[in-house]
Protein backbone atom coordinates (compact mmCIF):
# COMPACT_ATOMS: atom_id res chain seq x y z
CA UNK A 1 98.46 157.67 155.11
CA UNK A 2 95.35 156.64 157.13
CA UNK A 3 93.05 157.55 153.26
CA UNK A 4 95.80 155.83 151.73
CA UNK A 5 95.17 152.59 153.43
CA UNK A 6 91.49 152.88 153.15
CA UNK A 7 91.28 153.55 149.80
CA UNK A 8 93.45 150.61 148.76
CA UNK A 9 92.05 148.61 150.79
CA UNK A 10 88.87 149.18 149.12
CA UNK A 11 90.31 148.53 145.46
CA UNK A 12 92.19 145.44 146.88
CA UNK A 13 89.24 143.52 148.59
CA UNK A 14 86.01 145.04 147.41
CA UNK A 15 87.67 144.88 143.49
CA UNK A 16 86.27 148.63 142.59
CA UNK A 17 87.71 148.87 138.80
CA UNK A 18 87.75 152.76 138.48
CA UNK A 19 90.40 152.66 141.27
CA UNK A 20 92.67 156.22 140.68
CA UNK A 21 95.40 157.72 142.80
CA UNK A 22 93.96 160.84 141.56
CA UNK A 23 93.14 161.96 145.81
CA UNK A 24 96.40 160.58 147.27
CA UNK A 25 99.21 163.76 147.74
CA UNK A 26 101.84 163.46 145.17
CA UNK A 27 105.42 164.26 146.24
CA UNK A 28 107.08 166.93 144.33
CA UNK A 29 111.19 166.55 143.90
CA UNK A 30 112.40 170.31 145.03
CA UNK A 31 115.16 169.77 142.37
CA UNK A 32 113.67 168.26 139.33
CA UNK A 33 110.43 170.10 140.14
CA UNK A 34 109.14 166.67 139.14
CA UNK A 35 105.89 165.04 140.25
CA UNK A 36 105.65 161.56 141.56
CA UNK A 37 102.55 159.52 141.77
CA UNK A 38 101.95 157.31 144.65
CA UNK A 39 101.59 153.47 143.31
CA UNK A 40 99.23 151.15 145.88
CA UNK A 41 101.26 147.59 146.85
CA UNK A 42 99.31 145.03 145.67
CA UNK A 43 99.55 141.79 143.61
CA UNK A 44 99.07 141.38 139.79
CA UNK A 45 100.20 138.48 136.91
CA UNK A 46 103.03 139.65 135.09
CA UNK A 47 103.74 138.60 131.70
CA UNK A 48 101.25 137.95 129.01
CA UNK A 49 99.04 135.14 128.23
CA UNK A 50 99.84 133.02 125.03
CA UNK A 51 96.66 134.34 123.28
CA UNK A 52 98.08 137.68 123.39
CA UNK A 53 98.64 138.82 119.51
CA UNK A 54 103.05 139.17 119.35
CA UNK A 55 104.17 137.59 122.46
CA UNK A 56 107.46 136.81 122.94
CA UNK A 57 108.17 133.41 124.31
CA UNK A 58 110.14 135.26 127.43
CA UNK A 59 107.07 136.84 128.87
CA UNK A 60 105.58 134.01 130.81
CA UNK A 61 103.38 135.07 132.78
CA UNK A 62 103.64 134.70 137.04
CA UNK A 63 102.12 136.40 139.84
CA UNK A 64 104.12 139.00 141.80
CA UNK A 65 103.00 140.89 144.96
CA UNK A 66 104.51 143.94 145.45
CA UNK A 67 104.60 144.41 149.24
CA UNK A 68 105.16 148.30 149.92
CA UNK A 69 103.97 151.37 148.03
CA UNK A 70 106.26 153.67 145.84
CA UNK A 71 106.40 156.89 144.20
CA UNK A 72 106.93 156.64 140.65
CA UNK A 73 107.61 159.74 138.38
CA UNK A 74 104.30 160.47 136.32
CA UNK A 75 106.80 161.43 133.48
CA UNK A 76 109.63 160.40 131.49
CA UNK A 77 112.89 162.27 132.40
CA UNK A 78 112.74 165.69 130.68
CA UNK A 79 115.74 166.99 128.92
CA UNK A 80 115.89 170.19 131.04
CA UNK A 81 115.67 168.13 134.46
CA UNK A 82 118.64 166.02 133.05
CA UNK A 83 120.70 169.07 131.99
CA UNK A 84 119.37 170.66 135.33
CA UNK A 85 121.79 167.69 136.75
CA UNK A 86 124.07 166.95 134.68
CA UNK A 87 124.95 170.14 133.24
CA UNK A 88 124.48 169.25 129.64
CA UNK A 89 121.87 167.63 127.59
CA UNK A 90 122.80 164.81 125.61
CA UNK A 91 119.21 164.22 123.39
CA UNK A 92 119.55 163.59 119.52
CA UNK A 93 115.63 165.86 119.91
CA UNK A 94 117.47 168.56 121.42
CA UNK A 95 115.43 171.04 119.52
CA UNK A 96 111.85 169.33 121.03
CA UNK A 97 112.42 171.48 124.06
CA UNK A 98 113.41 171.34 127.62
CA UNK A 99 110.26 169.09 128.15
CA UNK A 100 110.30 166.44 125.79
CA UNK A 101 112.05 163.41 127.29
CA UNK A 102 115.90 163.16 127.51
CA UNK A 103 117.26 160.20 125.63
CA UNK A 104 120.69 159.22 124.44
CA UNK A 105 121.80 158.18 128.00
CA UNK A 106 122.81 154.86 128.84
CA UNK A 107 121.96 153.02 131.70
CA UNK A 108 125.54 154.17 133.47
CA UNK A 109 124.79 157.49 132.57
CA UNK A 110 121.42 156.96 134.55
CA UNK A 111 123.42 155.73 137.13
CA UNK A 112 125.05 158.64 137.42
CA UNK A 113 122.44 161.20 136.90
CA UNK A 114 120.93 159.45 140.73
CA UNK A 115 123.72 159.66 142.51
CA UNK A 116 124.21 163.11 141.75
CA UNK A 117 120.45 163.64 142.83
CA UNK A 118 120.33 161.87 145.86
CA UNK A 119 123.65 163.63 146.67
CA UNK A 120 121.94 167.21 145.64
CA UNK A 121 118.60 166.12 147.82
CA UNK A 122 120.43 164.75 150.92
CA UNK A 123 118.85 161.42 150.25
CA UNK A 124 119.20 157.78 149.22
CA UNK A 125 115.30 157.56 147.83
CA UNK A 126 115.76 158.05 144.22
CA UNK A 127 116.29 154.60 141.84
CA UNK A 128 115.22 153.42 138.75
CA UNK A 129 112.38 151.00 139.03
CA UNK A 130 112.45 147.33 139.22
CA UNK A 131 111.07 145.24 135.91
CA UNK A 132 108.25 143.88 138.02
CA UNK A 133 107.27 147.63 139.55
CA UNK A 134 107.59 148.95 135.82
CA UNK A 135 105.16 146.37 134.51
CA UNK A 136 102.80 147.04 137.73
CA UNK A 137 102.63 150.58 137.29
CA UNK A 138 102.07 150.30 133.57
CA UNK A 139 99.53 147.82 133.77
CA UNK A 140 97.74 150.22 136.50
CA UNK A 141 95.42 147.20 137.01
CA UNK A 142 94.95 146.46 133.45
CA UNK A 143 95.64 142.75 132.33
CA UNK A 144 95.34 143.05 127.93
CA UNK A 145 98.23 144.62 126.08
CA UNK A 146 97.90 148.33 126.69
CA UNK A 147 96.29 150.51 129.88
CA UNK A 148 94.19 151.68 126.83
CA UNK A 149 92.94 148.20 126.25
CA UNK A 150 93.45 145.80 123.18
CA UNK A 151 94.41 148.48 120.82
CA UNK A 152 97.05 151.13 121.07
CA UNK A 153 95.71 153.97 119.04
CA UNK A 154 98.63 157.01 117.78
CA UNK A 155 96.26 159.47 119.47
CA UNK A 156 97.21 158.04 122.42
CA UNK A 157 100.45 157.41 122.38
CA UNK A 158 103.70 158.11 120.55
CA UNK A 159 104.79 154.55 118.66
CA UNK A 160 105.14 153.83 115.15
CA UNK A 161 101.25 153.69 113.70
CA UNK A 162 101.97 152.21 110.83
CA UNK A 163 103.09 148.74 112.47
CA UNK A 164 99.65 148.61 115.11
CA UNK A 165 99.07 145.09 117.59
CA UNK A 166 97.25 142.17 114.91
CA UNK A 167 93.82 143.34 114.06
CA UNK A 168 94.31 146.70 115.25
CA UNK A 169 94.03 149.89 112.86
CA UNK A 170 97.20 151.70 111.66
CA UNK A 171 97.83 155.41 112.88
CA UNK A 172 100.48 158.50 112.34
CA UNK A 173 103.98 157.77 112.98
CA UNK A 174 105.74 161.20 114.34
CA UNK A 175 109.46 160.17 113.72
CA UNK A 176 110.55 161.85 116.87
CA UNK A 177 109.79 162.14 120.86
CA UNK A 178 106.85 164.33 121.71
CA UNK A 179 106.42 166.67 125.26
CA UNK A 180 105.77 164.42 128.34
CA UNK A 181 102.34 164.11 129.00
CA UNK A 182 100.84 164.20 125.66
CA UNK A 183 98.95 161.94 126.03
CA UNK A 184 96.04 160.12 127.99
CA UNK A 185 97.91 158.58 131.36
CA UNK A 186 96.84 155.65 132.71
CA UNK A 187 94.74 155.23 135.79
CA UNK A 188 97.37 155.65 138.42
CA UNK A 189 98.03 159.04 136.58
CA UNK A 190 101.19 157.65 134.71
CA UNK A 191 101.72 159.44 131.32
CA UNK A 192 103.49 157.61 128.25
CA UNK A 193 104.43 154.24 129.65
CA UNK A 194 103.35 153.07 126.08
CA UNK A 195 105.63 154.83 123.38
CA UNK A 196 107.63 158.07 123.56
CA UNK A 197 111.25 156.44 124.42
CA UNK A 198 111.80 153.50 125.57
CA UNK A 199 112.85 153.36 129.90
CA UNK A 200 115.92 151.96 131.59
CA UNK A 201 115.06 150.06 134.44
CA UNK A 202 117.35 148.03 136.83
CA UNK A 203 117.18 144.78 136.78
CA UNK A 204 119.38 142.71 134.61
CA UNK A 205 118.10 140.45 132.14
CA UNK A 206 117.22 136.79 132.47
CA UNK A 207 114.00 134.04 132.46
CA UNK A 208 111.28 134.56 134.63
CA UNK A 209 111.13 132.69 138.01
CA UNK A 210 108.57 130.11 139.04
CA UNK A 211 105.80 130.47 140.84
CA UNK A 212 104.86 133.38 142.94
CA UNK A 213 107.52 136.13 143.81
CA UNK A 214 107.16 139.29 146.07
CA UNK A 215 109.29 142.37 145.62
CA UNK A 216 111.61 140.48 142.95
CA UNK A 217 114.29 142.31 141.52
CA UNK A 218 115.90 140.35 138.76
CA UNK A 219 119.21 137.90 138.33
CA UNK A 220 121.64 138.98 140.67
CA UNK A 221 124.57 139.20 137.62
CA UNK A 222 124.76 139.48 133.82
CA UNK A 223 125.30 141.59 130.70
CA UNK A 224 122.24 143.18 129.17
CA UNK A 225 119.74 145.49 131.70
CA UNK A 226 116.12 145.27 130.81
CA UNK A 227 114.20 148.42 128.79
CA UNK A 228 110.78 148.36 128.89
CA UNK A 229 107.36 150.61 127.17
CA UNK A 230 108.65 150.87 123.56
CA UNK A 231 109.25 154.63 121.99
CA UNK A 232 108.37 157.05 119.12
CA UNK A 233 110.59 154.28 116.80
CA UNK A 234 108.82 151.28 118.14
CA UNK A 235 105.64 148.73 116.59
CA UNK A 236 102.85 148.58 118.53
CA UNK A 237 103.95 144.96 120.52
CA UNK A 238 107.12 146.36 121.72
CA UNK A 239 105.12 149.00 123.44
CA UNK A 240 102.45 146.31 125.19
CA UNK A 241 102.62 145.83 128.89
CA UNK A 242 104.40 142.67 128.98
CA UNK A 243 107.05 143.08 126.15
CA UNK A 244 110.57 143.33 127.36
CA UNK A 245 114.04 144.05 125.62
CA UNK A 246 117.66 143.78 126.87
CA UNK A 247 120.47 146.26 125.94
CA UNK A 248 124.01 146.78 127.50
CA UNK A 249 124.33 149.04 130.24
CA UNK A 250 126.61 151.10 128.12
CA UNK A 251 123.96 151.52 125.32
CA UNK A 252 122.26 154.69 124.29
CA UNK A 253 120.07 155.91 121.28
CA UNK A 254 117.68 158.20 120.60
CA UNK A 255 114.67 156.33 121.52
CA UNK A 256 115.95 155.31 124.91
CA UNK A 257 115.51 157.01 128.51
CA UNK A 258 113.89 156.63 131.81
CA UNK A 259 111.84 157.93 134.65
CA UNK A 260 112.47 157.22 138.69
CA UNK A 261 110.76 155.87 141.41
CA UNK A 262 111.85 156.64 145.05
CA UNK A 263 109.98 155.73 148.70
CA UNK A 264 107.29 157.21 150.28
């Protein structure tokens, strides 16, 4: 942990913009034989800024500090980890394989699916992430629309090319989910946080606060759960950064799954 200080501390202070977590140990899950990425704490402005082309009027942007380090799964869910769980595997892609992301779970279902990991791992670690972690990771010290920059191009990531951000070129739309890791990760070695299916995450919908917030986690109460990155189905600006969506926690489709987080 000693590097792992150092090394943040030098991206934090001293600003160094090629900042990876490419030399800090990942930790494997022994059950999902899934790798998780260390993410640094830090602080970064969440939300967009009203030049960005296709805001949405809900993305106002606020700086958040997130005060401790996590480990957040460098993958979507697979379909084989899920049935690996859960016994069965409930994907309208079934036939993309036992490593394309699992979709067609709700967020209750995800609910569900942690439990019986924790349970299965002697633990209480696993989670989904928070909105504000989500957007962190994604961002991966980033502030425009995409980790790739002001364009999301269809070789690097799976979206819907023919609907690309304003002024940005159109590109292949696949019509289905593609294998995890596919594509170009970001810096903190996070792979398809644009595109693919859209992620579950736990907070419950509702405005932004004011001002500065540290470790938020969302309204306390209310109907719809936040989904955040966009999928395969998606336009380019529901795949940016900042762009956020609300569905019930009993909602599933086929463009719609997760990925954890859990402590160091």
């Amino acid at each position: 942990m000693k590097k792992f200080a150092l090394i943040v501390f030098i991206f934090l202070v001293l600003g160094i913009p090629n900042f990876t977590l490419a030399e800090t140990k990942p930790f494997i899950s022994p059950t999902l034989n899934a790798k998780f990425v260390l993410i640094p704490s830090g602080t970064f402005i969440m939300g967009s800024p009203s030049s960005e082309p296709q805001r949405n009027r809900d993305e106002k942007r606020h700086r958040v500090k997130i005060s401790r380090p996590f480990y957040m799964q460098a993958t979507e869910v697979t379909q084989g980890q899920w049935r690996r769980i859960m016994g069965v595997n409930p994907s309208h892609f079934s036939g993309c394989g036992d490593n394309c992301p699992v979709e067609m779970v709700s967020w209750n279902n995800v609910q569900d699916f942690i439990q019986k990991l924790n349970s299965l791992e002697k633990t209480n670690q696993y989670r989904l992430p928070t909105e504000a972690e989500w957007e962190y990771a994604a961002r991966a010290g980033t502030k425009g629309p995409f980790y790739t920059g002001k364009c999301l191009s269809s070789n690097r990531a799976n979206y819907n090319g023919k609907y690309p951000l304003s002024g940005c070129p159109k590109g292949e739309y696949r019509q289905k989910t593609t294998r995890v890791g596919s594509f170009v990760p970001n810096a903190w070695g996070l792979y398809d946080m644009h595109g693919n299916v859209s992620e579950w995450v736990q907070d419950w919908y509702g405005a932004y606060p004011s001002g500065m917030g540290t470790d938020p986690t969302g309204p306390s109460s209310g109907s719809r759960r936040v989904v955040r990155g966009g999928s395969w189905h998606s336009s380019a600006s529901v795949c940016r950064s900042a762009f956020r969506y609300s569905r019930t926690p009993g909602s599933f489709g086929g463009n719609l799954g997760f990925r954890l987080v859990r402590k160091p």
